[in-house]
Structure formats: C-alpha cells, structure tokens
N, C-alpha and C. Protein backbone atom coordinates (compact mmCIF):
# COMPACT_ATOMS: atom_id res chain seq x y z
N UNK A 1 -34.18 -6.94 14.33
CA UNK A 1 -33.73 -5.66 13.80
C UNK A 1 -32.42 -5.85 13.04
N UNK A 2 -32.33 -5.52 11.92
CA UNK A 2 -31.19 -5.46 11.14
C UNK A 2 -30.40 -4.34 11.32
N UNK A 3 -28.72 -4.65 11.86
CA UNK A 3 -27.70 -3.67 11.94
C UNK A 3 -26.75 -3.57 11.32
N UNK A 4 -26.95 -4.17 9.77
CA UNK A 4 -25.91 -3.66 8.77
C UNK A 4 -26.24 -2.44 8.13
N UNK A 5 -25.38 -1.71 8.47
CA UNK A 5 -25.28 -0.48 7.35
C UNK A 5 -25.89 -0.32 5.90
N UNK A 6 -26.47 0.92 5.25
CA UNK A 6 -26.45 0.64 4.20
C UNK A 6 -25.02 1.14 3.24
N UNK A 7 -24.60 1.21 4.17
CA UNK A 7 -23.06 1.53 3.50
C UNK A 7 -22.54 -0.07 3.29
N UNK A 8 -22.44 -0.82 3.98
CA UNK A 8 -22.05 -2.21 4.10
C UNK A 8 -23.32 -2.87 2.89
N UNK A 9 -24.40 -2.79 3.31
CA UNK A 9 -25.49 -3.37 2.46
C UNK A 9 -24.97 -2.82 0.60
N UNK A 10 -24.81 -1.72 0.26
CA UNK A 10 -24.45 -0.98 -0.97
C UNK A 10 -22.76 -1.70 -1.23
N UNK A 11 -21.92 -2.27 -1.11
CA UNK A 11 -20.86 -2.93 -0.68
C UNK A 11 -21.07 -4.36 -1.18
N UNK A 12 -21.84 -5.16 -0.76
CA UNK A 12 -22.20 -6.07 -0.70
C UNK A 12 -22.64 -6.55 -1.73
N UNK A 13 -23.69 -5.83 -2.51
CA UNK A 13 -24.78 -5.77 -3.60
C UNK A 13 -24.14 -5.40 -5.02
N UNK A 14 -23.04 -4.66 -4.59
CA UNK A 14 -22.48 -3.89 -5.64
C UNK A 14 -21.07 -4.85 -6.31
N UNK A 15 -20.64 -5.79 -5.38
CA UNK A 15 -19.27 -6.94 -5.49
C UNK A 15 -20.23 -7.78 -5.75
N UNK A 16 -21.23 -8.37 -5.49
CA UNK A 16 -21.94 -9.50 -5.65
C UNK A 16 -22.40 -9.34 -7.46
N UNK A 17 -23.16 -8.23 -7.68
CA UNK A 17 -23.39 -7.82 -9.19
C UNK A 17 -22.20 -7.98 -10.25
N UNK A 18 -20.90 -7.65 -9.59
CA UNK A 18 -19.74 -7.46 -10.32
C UNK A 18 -18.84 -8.87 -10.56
N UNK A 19 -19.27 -9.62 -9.68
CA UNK A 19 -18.95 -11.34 -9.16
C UNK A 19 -19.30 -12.35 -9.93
N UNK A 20 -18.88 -13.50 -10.33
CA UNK A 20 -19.28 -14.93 -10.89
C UNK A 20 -20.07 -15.16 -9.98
N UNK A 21 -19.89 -15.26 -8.74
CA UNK A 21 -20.13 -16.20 -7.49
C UNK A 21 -21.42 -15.11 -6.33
N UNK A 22 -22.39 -15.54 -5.87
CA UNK A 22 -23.87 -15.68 -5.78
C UNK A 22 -23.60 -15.13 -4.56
N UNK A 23 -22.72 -15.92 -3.58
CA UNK A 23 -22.40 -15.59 -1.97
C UNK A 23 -21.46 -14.83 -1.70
N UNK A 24 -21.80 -13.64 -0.59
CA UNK A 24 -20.22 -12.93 -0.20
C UNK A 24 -19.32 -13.61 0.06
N UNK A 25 -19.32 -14.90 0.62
CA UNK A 25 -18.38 -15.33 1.05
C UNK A 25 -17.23 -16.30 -0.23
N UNK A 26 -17.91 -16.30 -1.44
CA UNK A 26 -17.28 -16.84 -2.30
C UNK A 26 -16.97 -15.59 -3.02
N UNK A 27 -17.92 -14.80 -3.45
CA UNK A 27 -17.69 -13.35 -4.04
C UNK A 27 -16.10 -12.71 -3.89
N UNK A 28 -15.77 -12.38 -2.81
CA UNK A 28 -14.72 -12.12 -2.52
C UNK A 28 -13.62 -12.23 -2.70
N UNK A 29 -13.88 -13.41 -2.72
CA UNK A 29 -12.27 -14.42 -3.22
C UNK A 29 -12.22 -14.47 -4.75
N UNK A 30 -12.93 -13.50 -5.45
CA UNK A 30 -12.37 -13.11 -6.94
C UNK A 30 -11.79 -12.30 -7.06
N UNK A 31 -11.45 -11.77 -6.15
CA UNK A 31 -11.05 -10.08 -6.03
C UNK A 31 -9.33 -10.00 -5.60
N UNK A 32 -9.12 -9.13 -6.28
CA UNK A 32 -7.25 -8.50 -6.02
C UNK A 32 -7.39 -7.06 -6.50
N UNK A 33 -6.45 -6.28 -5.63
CA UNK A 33 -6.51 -4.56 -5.57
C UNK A 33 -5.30 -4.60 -6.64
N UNK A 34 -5.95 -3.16 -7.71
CA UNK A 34 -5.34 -3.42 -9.02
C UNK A 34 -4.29 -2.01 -8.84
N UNK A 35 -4.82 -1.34 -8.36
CA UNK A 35 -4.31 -0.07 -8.06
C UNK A 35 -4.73 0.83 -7.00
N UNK A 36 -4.07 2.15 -6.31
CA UNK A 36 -4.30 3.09 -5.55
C UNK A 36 -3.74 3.95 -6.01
N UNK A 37 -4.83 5.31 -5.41
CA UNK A 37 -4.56 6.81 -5.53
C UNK A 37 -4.39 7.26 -4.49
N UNK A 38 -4.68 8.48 -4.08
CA UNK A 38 -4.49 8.91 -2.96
C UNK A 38 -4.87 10.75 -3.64
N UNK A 39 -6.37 11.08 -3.07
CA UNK A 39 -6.88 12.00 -3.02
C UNK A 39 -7.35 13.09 -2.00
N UNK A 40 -5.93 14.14 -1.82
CA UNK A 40 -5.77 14.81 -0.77
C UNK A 40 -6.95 15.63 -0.57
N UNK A 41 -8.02 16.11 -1.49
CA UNK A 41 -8.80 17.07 -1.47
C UNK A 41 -10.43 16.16 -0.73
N UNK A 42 -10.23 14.70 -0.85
CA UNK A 42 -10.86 14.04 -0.02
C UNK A 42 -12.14 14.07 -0.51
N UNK A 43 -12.52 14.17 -2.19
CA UNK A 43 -13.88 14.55 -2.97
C UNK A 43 -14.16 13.53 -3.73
N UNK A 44 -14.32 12.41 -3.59
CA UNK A 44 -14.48 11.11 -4.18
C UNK A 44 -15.17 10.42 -3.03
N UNK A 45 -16.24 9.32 -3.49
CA UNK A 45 -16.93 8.36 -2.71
C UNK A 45 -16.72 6.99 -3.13
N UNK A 46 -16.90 6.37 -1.89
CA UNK A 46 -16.59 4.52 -2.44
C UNK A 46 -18.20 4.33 -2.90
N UNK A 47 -17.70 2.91 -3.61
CA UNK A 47 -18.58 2.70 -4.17
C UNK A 47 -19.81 1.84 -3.81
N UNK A 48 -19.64 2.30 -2.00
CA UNK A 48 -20.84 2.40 -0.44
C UNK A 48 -21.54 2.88 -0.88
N UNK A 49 -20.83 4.16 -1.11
CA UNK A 49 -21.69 5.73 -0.72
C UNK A 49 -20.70 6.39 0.29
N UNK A 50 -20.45 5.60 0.98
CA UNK A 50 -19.40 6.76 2.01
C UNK A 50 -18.50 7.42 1.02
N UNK A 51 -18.54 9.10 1.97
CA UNK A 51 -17.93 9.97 1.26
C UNK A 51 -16.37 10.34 2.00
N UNK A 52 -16.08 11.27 1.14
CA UNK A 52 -14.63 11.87 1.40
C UNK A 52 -13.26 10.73 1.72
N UNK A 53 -13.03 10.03 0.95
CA UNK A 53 -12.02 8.92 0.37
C UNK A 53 -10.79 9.51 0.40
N UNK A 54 -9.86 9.35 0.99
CA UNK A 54 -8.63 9.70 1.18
C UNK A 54 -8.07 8.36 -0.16
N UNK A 55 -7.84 7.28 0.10
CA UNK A 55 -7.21 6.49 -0.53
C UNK A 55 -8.07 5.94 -1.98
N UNK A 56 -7.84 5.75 -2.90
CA UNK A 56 -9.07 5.54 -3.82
C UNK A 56 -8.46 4.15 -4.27
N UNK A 57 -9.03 2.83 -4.03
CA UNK A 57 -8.30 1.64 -4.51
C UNK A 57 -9.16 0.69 -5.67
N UNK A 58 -8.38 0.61 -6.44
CA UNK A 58 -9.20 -0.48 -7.65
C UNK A 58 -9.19 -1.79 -7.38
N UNK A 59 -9.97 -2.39 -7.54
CA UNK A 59 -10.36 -3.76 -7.05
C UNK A 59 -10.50 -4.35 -8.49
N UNK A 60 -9.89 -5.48 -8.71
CA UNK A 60 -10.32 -6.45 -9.94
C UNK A 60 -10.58 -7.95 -10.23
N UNK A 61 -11.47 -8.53 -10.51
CA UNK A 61 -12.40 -9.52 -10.44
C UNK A 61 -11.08 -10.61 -11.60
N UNK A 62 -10.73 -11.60 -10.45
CA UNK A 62 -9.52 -12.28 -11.21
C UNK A 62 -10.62 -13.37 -11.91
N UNK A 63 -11.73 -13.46 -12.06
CA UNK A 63 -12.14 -14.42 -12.74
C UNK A 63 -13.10 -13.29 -14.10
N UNK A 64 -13.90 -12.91 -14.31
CA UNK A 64 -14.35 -12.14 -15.10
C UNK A 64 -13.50 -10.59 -15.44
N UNK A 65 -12.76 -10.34 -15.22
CA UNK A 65 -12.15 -9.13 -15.44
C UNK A 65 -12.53 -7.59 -14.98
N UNK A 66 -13.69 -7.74 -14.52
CA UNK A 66 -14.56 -6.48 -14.38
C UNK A 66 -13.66 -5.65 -13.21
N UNK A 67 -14.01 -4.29 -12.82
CA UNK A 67 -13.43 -3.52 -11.89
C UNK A 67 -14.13 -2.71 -11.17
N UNK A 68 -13.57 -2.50 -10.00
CA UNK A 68 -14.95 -1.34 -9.49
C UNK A 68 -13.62 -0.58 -9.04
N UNK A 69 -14.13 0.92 -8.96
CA UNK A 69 -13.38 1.64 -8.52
C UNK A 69 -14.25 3.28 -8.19
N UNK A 70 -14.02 4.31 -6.95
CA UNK A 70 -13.25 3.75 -6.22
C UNK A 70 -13.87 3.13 -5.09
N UNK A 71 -12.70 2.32 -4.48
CA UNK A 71 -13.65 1.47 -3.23
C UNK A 71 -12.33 2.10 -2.36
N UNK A 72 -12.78 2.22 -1.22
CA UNK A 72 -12.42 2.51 0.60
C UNK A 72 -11.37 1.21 1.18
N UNK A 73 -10.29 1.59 1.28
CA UNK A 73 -9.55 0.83 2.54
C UNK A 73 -10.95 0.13 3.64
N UNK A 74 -11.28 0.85 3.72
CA UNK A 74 -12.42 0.19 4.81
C UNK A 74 -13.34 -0.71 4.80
N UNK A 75 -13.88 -0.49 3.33
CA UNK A 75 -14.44 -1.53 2.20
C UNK A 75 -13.95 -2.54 2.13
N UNK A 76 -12.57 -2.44 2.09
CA UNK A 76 -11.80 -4.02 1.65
C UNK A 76 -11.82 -4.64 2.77
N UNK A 77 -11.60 -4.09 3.77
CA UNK A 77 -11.16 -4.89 5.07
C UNK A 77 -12.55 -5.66 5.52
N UNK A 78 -13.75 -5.33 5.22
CA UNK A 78 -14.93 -5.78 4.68
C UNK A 78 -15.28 -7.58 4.47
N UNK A 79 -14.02 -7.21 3.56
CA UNK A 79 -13.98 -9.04 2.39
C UNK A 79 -13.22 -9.77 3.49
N UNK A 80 -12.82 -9.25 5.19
CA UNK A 80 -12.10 -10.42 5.96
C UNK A 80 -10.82 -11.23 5.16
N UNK A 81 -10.65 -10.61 4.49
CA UNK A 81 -8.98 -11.33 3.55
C UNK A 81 -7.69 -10.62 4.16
N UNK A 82 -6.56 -11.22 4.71
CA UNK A 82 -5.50 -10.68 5.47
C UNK A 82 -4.57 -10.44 4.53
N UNK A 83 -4.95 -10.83 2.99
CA UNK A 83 -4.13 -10.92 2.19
C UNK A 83 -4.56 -9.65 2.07
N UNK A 84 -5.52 -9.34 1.49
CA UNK A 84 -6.08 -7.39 1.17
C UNK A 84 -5.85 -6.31 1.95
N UNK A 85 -5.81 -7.11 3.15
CA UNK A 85 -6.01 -5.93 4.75
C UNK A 85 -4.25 -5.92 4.72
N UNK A 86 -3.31 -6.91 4.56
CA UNK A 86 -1.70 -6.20 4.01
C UNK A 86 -1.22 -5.42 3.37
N UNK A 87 -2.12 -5.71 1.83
CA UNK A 87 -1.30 -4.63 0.90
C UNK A 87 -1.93 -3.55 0.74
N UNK A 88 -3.38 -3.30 1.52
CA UNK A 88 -3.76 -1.97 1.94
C UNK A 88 -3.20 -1.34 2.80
N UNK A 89 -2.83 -2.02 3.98
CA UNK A 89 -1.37 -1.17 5.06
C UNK A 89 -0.06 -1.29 4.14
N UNK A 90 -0.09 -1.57 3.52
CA UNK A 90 1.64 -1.10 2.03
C UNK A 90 1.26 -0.46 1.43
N UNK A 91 0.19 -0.29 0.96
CA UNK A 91 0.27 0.50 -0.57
C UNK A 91 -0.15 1.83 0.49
N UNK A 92 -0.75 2.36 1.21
CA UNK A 92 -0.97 3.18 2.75
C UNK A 92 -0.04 3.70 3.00
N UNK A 93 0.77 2.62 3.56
CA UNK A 93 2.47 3.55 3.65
C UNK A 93 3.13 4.11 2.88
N UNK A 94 3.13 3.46 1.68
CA UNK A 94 3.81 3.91 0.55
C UNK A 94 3.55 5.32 0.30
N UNK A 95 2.13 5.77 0.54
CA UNK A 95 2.21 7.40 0.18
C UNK A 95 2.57 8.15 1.58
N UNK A 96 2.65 7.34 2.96
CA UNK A 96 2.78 8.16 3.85
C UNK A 96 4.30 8.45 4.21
N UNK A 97 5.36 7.57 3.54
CA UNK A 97 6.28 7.81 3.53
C UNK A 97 6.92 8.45 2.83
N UNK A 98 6.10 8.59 1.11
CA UNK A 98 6.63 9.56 0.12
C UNK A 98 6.06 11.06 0.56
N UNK A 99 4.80 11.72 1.75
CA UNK A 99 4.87 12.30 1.87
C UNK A 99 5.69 13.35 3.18
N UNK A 100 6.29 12.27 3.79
CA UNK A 100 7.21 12.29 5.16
C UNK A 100 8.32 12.93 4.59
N UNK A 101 8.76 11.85 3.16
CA UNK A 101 10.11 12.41 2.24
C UNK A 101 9.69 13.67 1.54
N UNK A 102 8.85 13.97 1.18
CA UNK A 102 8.73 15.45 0.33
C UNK A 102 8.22 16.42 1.71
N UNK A 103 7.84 16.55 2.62
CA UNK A 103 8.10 17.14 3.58
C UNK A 103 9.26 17.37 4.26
N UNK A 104 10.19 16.63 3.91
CA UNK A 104 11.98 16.90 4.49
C UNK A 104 12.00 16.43 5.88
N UNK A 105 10.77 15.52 6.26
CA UNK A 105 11.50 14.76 7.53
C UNK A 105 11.96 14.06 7.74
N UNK A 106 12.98 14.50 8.56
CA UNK A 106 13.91 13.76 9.07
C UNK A 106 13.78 12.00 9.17
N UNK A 107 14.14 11.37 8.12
CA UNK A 107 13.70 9.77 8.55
C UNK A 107 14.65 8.86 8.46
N UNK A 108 14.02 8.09 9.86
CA UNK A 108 15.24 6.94 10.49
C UNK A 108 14.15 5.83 9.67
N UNK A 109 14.91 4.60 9.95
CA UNK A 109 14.42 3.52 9.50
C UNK A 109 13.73 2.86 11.07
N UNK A 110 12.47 2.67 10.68
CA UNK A 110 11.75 3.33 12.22
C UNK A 110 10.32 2.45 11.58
N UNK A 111 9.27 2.16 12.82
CA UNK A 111 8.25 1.70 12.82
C UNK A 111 7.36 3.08 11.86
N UNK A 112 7.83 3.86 12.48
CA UNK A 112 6.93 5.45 12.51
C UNK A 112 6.63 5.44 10.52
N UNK A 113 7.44 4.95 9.57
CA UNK A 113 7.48 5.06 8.31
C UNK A 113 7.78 3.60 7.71
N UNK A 114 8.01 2.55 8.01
CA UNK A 114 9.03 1.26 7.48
C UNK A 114 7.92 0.37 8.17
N UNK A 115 8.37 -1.03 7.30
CA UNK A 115 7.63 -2.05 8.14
C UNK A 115 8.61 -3.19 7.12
N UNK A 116 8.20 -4.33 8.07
CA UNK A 116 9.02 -5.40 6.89
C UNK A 116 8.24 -5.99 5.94
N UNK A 117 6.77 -6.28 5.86
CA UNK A 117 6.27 -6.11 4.68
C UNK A 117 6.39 -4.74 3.84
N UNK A 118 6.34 -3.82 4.12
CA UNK A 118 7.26 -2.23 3.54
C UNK A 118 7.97 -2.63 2.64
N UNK A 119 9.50 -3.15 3.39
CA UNK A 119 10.28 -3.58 2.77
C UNK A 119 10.90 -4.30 1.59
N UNK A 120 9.78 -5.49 2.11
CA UNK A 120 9.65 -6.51 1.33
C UNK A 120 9.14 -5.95 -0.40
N UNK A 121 7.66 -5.70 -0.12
CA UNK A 121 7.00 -4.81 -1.06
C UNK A 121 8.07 -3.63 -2.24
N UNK A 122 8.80 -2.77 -1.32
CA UNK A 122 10.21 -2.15 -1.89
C UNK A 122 10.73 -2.86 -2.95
N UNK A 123 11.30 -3.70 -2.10
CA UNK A 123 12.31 -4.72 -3.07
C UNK A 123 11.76 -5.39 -4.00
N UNK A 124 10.31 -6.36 -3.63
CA UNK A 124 9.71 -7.19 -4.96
C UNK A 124 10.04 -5.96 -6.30
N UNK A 125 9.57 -4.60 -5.84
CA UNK A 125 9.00 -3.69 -6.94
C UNK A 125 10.49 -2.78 -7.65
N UNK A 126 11.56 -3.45 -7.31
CA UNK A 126 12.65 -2.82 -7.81
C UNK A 126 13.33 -1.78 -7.20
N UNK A 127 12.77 -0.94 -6.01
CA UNK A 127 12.90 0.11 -5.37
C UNK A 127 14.75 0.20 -4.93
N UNK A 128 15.52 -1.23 -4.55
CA UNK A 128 16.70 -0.85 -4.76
C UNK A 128 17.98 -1.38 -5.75
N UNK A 129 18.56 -0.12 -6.11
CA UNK A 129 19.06 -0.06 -7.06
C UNK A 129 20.55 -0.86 -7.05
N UNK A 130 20.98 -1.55 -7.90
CA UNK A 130 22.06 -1.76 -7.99
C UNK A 130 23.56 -0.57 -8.26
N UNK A 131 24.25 -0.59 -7.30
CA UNK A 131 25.52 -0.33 -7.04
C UNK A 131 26.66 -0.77 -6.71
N UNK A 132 27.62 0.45 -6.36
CA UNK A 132 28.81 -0.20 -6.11
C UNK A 132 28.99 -0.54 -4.38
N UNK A 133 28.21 0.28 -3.58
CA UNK A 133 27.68 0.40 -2.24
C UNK A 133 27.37 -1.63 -2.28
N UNK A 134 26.24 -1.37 -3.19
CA UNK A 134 25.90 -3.26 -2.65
C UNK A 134 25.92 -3.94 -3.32
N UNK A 135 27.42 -3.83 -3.60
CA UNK A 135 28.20 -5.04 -5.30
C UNK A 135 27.32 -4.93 -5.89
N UNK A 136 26.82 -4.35 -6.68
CA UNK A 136 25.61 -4.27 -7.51
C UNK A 136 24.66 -5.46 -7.52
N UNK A 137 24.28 -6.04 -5.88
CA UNK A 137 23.29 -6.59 -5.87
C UNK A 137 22.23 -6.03 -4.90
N UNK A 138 21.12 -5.37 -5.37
CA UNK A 138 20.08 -4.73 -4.62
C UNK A 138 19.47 -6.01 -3.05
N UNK A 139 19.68 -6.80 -3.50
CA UNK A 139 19.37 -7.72 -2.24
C UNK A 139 20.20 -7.45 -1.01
N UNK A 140 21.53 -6.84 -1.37
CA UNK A 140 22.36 -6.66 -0.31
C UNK A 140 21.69 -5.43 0.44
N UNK A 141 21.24 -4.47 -0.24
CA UNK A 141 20.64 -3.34 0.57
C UNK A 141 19.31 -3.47 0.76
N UNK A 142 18.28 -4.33 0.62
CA UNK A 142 16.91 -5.13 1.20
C UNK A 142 17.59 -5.67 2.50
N UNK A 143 18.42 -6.37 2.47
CA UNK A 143 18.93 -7.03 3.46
C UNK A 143 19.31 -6.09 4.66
N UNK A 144 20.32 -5.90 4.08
CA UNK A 144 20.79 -4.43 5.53
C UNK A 144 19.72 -3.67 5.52
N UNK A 145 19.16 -3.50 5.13
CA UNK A 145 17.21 -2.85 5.53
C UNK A 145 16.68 -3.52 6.63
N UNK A 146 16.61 -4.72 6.20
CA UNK A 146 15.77 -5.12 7.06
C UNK A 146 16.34 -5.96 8.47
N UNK A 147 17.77 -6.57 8.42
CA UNK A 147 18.66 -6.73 9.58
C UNK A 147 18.63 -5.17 10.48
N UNK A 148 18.69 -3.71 9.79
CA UNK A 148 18.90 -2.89 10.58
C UNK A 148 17.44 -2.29 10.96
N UNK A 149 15.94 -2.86 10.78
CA UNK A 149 15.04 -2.39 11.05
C UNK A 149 14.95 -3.11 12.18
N UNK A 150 15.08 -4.83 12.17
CA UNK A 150 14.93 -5.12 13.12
C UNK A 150 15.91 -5.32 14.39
N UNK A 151 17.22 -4.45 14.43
CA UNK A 151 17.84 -4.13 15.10
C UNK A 151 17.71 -2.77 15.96
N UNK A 152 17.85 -2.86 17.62
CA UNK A 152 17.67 -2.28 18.24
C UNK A 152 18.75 -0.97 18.66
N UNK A 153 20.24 -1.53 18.12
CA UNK A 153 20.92 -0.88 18.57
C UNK A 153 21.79 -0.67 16.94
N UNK A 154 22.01 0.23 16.80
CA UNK A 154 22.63 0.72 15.00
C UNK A 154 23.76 1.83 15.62
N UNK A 155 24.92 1.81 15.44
CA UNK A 155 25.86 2.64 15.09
C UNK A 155 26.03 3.64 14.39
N UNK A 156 26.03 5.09 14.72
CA UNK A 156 25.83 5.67 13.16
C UNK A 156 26.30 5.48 12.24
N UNK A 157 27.66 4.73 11.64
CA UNK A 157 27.72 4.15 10.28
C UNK A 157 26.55 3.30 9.53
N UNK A 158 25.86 2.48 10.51
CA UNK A 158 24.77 2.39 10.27
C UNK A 158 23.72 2.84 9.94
N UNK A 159 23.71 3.66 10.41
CA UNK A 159 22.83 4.90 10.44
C UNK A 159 22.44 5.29 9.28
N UNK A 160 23.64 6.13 8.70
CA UNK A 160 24.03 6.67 8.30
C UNK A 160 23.67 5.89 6.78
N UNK A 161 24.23 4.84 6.39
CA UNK A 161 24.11 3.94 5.39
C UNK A 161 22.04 3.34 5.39
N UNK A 162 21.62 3.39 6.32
CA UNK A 162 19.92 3.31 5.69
C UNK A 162 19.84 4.56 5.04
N UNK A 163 19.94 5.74 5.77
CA UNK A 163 19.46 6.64 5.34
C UNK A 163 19.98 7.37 3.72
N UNK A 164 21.41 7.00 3.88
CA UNK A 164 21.91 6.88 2.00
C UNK A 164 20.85 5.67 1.19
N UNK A 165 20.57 4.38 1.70
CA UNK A 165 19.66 3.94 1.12
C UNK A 165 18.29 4.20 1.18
N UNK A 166 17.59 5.37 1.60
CA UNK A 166 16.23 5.98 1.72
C UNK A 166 16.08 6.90 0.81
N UNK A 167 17.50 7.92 0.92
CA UNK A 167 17.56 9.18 -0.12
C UNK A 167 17.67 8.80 -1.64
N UNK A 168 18.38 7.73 -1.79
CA UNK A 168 19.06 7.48 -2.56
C UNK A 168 18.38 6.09 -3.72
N UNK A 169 17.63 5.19 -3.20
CA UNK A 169 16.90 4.27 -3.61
C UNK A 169 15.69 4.70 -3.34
N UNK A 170 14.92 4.29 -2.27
CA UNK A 170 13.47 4.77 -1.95
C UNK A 170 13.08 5.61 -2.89
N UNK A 171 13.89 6.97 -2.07
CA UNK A 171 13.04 8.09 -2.26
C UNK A 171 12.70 8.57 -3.80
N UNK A 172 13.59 8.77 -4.76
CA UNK A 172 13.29 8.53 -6.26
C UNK A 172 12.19 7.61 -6.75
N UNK A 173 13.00 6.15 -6.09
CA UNK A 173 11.89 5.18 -6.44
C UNK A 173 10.22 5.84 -6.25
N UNK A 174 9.79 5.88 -5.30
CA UNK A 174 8.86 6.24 -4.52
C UNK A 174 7.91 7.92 -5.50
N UNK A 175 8.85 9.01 -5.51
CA UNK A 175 8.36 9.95 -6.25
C UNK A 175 7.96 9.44 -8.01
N UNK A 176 8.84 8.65 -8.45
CA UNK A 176 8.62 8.73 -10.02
C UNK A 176 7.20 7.50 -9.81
N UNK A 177 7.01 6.25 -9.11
CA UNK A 177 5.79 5.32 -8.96
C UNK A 177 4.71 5.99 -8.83
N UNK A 178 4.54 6.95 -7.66
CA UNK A 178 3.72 7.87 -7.24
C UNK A 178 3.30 8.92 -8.06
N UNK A 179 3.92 9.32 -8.64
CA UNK A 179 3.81 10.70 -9.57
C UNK A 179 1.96 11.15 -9.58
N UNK A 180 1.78 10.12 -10.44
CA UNK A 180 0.71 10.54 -10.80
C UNK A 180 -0.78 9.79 -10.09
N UNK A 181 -0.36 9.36 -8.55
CA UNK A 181 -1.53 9.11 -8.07
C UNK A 181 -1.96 10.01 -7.27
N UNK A 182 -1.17 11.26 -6.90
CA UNK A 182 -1.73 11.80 -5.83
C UNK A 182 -2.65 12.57 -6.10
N UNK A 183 -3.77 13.37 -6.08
CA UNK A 183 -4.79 14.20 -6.64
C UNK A 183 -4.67 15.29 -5.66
C-alpha cells in the first residue's frame, strides 16, 4: 500500500519537471528560495495543491533558471535540506517580528522574536545602521545583539540600548524590506 500523499506525490512531479536532474534526491539540490510573501487572507495554494498558504515562497532552479511559485514552508522542508529548513525559520521570523513591531509589542531581545541566525541574517542584509552609538560601525551593534541575546542577565542600560537598536535599526529596516510582501 502506498502512503505518500498526493500532496507530496504533486510536489515531487512538479520539482522533478522543473529540474535538470531525473531523481528527487538530486532534483533538489538545484534549488534556492528566491523570495517570500506572506498572505494574511490565507487564499493561495502550493504548488501540492494544499490550500490556504500563509507564507508564499519562490523557489529557483540554480542550474536552469526556472521558478515555481507559490510553494509551502512545508514543501520545502520536503527537499530534507537544513540549509532551506533555516532560512525558512528567518525569512518566518522576519514577518513575525515585523508584525510583533507594528502591533506595539512590547519587545525584549528574547527567544519569543530573535534568534542568532535572526541576527545574523539582520546584519548580512544591512539591517544595522551606522552611527555615532556604534562608531559608525554596524558590526558593533550585531555584536552587542548578539553578546546580549545570549546573555542571561542584562542591566537595564542594556536593556535599554537593544531596544534603541530594535526601534531604531530593525524596525525601519524590517517595514521598508517588507512593504510590499504582505497581502
């Protein structure tokens, strides 16, 4: 008896068509996520068939160029790549924290919103800004990011100084990137 899905089976058939390579297991490894949306009204299907898609992610074929879109967080995690199943929990956070910040909550630098790939991700993408706060080197405030994430005990000067770097870097950062993925 066969117990793959035809959600998984439609998945399968549909990356393999779009692929150089014959086998899922080589299939896969052409693939890098090109972009994400994020569709609150939840009216879009992957390109399974499963319906109501919160996250809508583009996938692109680094050897032929082709794209499928949209495909499911769930989909990807699919292809067994830890590299995909990461920057789907980042690019994930990324809207759950820009919607934490446009909700006005209250945010510490905390598991609950942050992570150090988070972080990391932040900084590759420019997110902090050069000032006079961190000699105008943004690495200085990546840094105290991430020394004070993984610190247990913070002072409120401490404190105090992530959260000037959340309002103040992030959060801009974060609204103008985002702008136009949310639906």
């Amino acid at each position: 008896m066969n117990t793959t899905s035809s959600y998984y089976r439609n998945l399968i058939e549909t990356v393999l068509r779009y692929s150089d390579a014959t086998e899922w297991k080589a299939a896969v490894l052409e693939w890098c996520i090109d972009d994400v949306e994020e569709d609150e009204t939840l009216s879009e299907s992957c390109i399974c068939g499963k319906e109501n898609l919160r996250f809508l992610f583009t996938i692109r074929n680094t050897v032929n160029g082709q794209t499928l879109y949209p495909i499911g967080s769930s989909c990807i995690t699919k292809f067994e790549r830890s590299d995909l199943d990461e920057e789907v929990a980042v690019k994930e956070q990324l809207f759950k924290l820009l919607h934490a910040i446009e909700d006005r909550q209250f945010l510490v630098l905390s598991s609950d919103f942050f992570s150090r790939k988070l972080l990391r991700y932040l900084y590759d993408l420019g997110a902090f800004k050069p000032s006079s706060y961190n000699e105008y080197d943004p690495y200085n405030d990546y840094q105290f990011m991430l020394d004070m994430f993984n610190k247990r005990n913070r002072s409120e000067r401490q404190n105090k100084r992530a959260t000037a770097i959340i309002l103040n870097s992030i959060k801009p950062f974060l609204q103008d990137m985002l702008r136009d993925k949310i639906h």
